[in-house]
C-alpha atoms as a PDB file:
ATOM      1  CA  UNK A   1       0.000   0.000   0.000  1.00  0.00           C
ATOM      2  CA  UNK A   2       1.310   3.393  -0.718  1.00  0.00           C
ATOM      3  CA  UNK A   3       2.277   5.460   1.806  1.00  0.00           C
ATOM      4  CA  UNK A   4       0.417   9.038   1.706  1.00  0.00           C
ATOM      5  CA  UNK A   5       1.939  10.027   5.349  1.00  0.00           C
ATOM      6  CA  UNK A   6       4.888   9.884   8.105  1.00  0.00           C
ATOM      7  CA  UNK A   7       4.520   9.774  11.366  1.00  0.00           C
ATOM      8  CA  UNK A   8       6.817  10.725  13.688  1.00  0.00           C
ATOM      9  CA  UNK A   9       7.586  10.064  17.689  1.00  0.00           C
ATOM     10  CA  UNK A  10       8.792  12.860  19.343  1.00  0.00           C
ATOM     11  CA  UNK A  11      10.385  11.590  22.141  1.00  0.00           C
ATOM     12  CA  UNK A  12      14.052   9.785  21.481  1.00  0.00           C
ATOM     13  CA  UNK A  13      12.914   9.802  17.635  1.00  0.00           C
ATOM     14  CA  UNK A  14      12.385  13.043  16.038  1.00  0.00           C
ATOM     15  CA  UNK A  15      13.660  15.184  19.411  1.00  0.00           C
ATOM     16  CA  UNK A  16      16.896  15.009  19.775  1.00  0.00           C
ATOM     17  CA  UNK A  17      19.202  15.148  23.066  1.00  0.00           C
ATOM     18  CA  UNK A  18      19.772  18.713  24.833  1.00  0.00           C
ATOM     19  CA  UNK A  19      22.556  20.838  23.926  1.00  0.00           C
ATOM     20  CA  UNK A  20      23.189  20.910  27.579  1.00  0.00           C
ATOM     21  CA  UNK A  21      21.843  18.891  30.839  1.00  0.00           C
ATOM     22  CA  UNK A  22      18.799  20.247  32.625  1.00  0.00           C
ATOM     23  CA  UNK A  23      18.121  20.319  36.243  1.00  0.00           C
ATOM     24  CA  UNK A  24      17.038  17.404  38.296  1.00  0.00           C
ATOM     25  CA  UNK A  25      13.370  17.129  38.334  1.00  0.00           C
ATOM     26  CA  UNK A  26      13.033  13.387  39.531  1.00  0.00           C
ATOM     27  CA  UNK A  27      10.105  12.765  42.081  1.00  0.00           C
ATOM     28  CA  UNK A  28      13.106  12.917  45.086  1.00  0.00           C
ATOM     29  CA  UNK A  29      14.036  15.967  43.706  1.00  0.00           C
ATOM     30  CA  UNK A  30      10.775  17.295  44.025  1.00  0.00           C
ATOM     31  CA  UNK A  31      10.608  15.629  47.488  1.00  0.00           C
ATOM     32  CA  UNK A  32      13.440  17.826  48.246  1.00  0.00           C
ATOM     33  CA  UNK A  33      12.599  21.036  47.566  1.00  0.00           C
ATOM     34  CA  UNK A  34       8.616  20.695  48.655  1.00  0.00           C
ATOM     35  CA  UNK A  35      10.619  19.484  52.403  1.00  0.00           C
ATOM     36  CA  UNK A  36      12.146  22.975  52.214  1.00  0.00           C
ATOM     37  CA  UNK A  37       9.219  24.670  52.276  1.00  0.00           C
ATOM     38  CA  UNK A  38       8.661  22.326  55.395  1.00  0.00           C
ATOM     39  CA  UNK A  39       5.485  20.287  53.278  1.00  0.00           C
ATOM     40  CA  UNK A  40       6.153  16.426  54.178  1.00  0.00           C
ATOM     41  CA  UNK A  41       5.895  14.332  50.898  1.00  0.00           C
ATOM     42  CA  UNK A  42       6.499  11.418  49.576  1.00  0.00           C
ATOM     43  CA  UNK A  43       8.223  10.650  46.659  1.00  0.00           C
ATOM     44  CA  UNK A  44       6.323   8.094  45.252  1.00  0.00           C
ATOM     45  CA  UNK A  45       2.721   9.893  45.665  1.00  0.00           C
ATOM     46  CA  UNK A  46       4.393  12.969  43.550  1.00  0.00           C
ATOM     47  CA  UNK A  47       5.436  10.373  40.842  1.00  0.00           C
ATOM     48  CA  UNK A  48       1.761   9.110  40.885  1.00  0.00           C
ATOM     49  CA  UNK A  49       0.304  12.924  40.964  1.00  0.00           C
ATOM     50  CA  UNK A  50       2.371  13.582  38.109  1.00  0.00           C
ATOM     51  CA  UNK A  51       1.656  10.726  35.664  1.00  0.00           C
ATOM     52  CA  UNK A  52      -2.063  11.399  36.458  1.00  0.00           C
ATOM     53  CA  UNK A  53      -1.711  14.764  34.967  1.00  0.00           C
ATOM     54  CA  UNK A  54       0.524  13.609  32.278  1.00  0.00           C
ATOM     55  CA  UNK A  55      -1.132  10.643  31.110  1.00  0.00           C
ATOM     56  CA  UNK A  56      -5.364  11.658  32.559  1.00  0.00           C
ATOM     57  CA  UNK A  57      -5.327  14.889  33.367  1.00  0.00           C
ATOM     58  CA  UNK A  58      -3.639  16.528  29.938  1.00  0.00           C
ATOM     59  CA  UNK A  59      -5.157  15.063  27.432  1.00  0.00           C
ATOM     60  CA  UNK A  60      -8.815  16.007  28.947  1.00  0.00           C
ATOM     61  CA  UNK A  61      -8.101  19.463  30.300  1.00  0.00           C
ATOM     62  CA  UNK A  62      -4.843  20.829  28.125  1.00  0.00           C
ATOM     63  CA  UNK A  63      -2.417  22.943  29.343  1.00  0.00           C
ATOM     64  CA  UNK A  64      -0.300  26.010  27.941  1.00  0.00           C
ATOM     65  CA  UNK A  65       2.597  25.801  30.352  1.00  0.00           C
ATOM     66  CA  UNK A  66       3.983  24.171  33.272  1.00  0.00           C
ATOM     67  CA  UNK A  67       2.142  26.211  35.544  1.00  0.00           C
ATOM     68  CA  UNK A  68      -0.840  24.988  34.423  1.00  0.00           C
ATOM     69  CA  UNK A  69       0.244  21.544  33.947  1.00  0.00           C
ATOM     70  CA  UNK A  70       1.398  21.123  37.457  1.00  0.00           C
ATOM     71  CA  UNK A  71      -1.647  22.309  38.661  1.00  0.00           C
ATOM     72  CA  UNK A  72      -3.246  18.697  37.776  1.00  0.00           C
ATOM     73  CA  UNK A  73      -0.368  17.441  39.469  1.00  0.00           C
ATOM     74  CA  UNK A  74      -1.234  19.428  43.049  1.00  0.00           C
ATOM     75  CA  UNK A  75      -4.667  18.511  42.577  1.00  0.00           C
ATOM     76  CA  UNK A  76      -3.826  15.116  42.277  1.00  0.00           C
ATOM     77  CA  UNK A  77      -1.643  14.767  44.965  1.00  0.00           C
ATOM     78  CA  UNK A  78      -4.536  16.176  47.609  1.00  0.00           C
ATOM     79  CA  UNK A  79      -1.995  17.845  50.152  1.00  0.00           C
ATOM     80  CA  UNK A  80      -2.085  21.482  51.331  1.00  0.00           C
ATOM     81  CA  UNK A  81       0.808  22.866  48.892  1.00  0.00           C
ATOM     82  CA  UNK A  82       1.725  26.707  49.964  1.00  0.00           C
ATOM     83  CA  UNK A  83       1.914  29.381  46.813  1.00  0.00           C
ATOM     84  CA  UNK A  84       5.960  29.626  47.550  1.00  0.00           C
ATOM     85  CA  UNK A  85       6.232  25.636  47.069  1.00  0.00           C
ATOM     86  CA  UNK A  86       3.975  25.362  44.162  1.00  0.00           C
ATOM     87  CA  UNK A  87       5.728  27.957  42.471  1.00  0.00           C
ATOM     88  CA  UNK A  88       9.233  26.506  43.210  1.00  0.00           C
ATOM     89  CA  UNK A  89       8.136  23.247  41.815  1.00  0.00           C
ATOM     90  CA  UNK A  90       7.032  25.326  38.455  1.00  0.00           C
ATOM     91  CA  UNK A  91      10.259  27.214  38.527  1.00  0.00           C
ATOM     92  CA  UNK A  92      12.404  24.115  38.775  1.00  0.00           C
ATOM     93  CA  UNK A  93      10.260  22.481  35.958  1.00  0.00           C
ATOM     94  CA  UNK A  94      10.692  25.983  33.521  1.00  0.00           C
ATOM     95  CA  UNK A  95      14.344  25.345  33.674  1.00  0.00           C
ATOM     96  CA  UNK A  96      14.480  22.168  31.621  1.00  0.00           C
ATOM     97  CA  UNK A  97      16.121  22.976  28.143  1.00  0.00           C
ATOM     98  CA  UNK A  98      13.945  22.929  25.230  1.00  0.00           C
ATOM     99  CA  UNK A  99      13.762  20.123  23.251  1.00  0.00           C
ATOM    100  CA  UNK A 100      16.061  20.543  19.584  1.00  0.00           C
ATOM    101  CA  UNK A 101      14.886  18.686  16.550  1.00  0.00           C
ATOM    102  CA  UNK A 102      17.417  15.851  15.738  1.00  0.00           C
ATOM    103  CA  UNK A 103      19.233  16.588  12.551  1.00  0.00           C
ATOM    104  CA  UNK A 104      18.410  13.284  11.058  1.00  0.00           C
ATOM    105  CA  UNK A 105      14.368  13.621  12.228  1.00  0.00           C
ATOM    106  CA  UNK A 106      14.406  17.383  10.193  1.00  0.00           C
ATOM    107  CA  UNK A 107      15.997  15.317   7.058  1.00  0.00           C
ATOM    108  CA  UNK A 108      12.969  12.731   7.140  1.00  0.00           C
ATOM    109  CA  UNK A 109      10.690  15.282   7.565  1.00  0.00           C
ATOM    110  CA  UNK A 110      12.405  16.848   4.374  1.00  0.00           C
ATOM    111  CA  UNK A 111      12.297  13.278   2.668  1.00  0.00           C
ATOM    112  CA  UNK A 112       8.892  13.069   3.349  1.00  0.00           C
ATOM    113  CA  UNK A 113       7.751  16.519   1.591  1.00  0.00           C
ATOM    114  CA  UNK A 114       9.775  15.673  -0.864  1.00  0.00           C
ATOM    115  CA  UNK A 115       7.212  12.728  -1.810  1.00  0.00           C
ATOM    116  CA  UNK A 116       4.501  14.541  -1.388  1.00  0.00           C
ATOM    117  CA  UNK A 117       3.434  13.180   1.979  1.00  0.00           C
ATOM    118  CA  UNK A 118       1.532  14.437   4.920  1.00  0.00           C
ATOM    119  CA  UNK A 119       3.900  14.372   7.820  1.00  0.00           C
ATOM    120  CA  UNK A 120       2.569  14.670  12.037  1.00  0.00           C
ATOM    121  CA  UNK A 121       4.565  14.511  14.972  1.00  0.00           C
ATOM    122  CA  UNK A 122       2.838  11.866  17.652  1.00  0.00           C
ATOM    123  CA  UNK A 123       3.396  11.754  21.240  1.00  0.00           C
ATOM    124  CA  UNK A 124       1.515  13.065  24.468  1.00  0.00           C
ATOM    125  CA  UNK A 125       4.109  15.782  25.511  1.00  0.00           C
ATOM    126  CA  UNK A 126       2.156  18.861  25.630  1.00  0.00           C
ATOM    127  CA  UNK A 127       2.409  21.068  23.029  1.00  0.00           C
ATOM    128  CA  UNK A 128       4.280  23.807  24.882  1.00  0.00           C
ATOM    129  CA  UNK A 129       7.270  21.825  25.808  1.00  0.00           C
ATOM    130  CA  UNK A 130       8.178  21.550  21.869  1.00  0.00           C
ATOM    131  CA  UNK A 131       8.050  25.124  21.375  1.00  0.00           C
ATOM    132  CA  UNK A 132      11.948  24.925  19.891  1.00  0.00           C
ATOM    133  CA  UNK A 133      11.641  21.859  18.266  1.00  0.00           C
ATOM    134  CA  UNK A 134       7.926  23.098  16.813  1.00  0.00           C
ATOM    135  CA  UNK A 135      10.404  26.007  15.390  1.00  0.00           C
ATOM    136  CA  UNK A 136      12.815  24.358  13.457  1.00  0.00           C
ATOM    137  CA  UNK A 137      10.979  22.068  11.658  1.00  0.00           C
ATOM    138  CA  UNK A 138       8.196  24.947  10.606  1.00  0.00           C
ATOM    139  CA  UNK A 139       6.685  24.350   7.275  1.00  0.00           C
ATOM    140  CA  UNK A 140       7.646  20.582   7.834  1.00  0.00           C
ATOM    141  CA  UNK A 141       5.099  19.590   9.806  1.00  0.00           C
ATOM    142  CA  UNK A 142       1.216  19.030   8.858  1.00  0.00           C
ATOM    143  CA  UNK A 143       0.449  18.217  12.465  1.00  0.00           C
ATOM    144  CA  UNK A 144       1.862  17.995  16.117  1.00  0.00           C
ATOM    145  CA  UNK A 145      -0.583  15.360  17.829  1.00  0.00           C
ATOM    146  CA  UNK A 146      -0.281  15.531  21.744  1.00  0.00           C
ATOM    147  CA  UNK A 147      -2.366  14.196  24.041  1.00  0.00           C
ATOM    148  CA  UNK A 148      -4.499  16.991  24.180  1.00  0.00           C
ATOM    149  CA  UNK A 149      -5.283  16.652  20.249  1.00  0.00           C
ATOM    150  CA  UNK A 150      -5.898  13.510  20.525  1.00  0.00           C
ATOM    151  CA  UNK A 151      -8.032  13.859  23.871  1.00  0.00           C
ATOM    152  CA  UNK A 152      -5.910  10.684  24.633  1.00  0.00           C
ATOM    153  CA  UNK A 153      -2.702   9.613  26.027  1.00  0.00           C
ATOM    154  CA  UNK A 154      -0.253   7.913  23.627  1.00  0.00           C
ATOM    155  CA  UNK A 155      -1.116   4.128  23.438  1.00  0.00           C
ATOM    156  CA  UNK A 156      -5.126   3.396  23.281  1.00  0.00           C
ATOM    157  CA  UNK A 157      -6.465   2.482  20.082  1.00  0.00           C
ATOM    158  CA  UNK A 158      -8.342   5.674  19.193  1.00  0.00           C
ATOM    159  CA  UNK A 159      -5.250   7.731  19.743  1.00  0.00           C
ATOM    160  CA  UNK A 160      -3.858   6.000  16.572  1.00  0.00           C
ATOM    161  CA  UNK A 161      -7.718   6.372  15.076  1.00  0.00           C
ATOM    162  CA  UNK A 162      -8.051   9.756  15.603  1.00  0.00           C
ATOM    163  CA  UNK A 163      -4.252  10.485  14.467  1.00  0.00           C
ATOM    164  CA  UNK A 164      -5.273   9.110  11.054  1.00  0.00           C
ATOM    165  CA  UNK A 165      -8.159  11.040  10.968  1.00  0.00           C
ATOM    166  CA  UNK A 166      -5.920  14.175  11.232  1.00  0.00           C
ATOM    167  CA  UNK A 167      -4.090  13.224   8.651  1.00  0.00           C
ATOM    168  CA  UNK A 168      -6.682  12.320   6.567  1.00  0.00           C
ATOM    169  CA  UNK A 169      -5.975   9.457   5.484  1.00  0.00           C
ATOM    170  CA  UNK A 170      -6.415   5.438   6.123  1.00  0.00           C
ATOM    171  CA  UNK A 171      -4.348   3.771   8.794  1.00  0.00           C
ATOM    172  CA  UNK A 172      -2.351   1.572   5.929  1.00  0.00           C
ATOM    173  CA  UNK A 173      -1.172   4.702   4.794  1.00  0.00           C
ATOM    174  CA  UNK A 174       0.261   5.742   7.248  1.00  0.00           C
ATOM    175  CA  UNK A 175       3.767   4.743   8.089  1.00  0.00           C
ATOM    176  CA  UNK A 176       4.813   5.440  11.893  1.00  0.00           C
ATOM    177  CA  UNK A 177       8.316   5.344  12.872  1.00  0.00           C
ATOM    178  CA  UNK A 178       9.786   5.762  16.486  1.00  0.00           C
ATOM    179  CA  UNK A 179      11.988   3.843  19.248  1.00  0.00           C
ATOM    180  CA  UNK A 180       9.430   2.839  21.286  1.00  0.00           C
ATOM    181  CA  UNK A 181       7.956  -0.636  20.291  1.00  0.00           C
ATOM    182  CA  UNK A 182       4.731  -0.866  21.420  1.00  0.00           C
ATOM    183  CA  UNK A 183       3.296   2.667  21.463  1.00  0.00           C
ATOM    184  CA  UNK A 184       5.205   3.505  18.401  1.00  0.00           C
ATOM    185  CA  UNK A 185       5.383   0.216  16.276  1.00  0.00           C
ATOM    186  CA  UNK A 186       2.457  -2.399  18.143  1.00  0.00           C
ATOM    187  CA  UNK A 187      -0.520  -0.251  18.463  1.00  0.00           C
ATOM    188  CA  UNK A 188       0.300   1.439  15.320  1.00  0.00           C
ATOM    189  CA  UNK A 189       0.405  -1.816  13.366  1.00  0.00           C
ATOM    190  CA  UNK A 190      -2.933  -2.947  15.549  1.00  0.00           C
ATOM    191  CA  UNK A 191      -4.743  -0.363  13.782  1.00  0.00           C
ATOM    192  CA  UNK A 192      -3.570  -1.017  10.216  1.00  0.00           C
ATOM    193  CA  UNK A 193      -0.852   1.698   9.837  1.00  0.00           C
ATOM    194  CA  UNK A 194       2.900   0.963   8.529  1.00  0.00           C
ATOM    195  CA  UNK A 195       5.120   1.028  11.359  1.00  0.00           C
ATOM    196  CA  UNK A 196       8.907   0.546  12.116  1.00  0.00           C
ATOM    197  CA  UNK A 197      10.944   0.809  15.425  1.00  0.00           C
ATOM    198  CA  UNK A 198      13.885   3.264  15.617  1.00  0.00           C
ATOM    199  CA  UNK A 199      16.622   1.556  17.294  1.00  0.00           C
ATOM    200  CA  UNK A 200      19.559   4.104  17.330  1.00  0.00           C
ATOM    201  CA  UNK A 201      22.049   1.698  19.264  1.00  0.00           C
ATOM    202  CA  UNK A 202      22.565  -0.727  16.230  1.00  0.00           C
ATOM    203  CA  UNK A 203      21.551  -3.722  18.578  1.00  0.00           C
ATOM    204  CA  UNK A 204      17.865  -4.625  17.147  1.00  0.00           C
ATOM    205  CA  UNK A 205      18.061  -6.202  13.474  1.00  0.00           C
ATOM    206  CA  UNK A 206      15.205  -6.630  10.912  1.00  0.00           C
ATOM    207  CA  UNK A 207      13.589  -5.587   8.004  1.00  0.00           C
ATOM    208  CA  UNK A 208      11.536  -3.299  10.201  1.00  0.00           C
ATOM    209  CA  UNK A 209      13.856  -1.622  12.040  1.00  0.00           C
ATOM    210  CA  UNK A 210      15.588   1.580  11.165  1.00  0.00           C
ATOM    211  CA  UNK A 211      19.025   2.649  13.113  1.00  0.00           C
ATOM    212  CA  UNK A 212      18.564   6.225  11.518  1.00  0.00           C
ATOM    213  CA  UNK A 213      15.895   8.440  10.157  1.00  0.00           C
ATOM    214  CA  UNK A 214      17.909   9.150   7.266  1.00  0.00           C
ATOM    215  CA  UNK A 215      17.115   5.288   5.866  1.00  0.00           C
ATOM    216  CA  UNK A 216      13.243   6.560   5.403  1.00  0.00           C
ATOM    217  CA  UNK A 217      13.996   8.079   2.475  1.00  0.00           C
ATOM    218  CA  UNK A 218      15.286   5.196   0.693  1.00  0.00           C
ATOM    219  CA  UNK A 219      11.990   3.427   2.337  1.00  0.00           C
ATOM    220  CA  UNK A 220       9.286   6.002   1.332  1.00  0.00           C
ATOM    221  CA  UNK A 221      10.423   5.613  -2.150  1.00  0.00           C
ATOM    222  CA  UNK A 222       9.546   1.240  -2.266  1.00  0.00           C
END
């Protein structure tokens, strides 16, 4: 079947690594700075608060920015959190570098336009934390799908239903490419689209893996 659109991860695929190393935002990290403020804690409940926002909370509600992200993540959490804490926690979370478009993730996307294809970034990461990445690939991209597009965290079904529907086009032609493999390659393939696994490291062999974005081209052109 032809393939009338790419689909990107963002996450390890078409994102690629920080110029430089961001701060520590790990739930013990957070730990840490909410026991400064003398609020008790633990670790594992902020993990849980957080991936309720992230993966529930998001995709429902939306958020522009990290203060109004972590505001799921307070909610969830259901402890008395003073103004000076929360917005610690936000300022330690605005720190984080942006995310820069890998070089070989811009080339595919060039690839792609260059056969004519409809191209979408998938993921749940909110749209505001690809603000730099959203940059340099403008006039690339047809479509960043987040978890708030696709009123769905990455992984269910419909999120890959609704994705095609974006794109406008059926699910076998559709080819989705990204290192994780079952929310990048499994579901995708569940639903009928294309899909190979991005494996970066050289270990995983196979006709559908690719150890570099620059081998779609040669793909997009079978």
């Amino acid at each position: 079947m032809p393939i009338r659109a790419l689909a990107l991860d963002v996450h390890g695929t078409l994102a690629g690594e920080p110029a430089e190393p961001g701060p520590d935002c790990s739930p013990t990290a957070v730990q840490a700075l909410l026991e400064a403020h003398g609020i008790s804690v633990s670790y594992q409940a902020w993990d849980a608060a957080y991936r309720m926002a992230f993966f529930v909370d998001f995709p429902r509600r939306g958020a522009a920015n990290w203060s109004e992200f972590l505001a799921s993540a307070f909610a969830r959490l259901g402890e008395p959190v003073s103004e000076p804490a929360r917005d610690g926690v936000v300022a330690l979370f605005n720190q984080q570098p942006h995310m820069p478009a890998a070089p070989d993730g811009v080339r595919a996307l060039h690839a792609g336009r260059a056969h004519g294809l409809r191209t979408a970034a998938f993921t749940t990461i909110p749209r505001f934390r690809a603000e730099a990445l959203l940059a340099e690939v403008e006039g690339l991209l047809d479509v960043y799908f987040d978890g708030f597009e696709a009123g769905d965290a990455k992984g269910s079904r419909r999120y890959y239903e609704r994705l095609a529907e974006r794109l406008e086009a059926r699910p076998e032609e559709i080819l989705c490419v990204g290192d994780e493999p079952f929310g990048d390659v499994e579901m995708p393939r569940r639903v009928g689209m294309q899909a190979l696994l991005l494996d970066r490291s050289g270990r995983e062999q196979g006709e559908q893996v690719v150890h570099s974005l620059d081998e779609l081209a040669e793909r997009l052109i079978r």
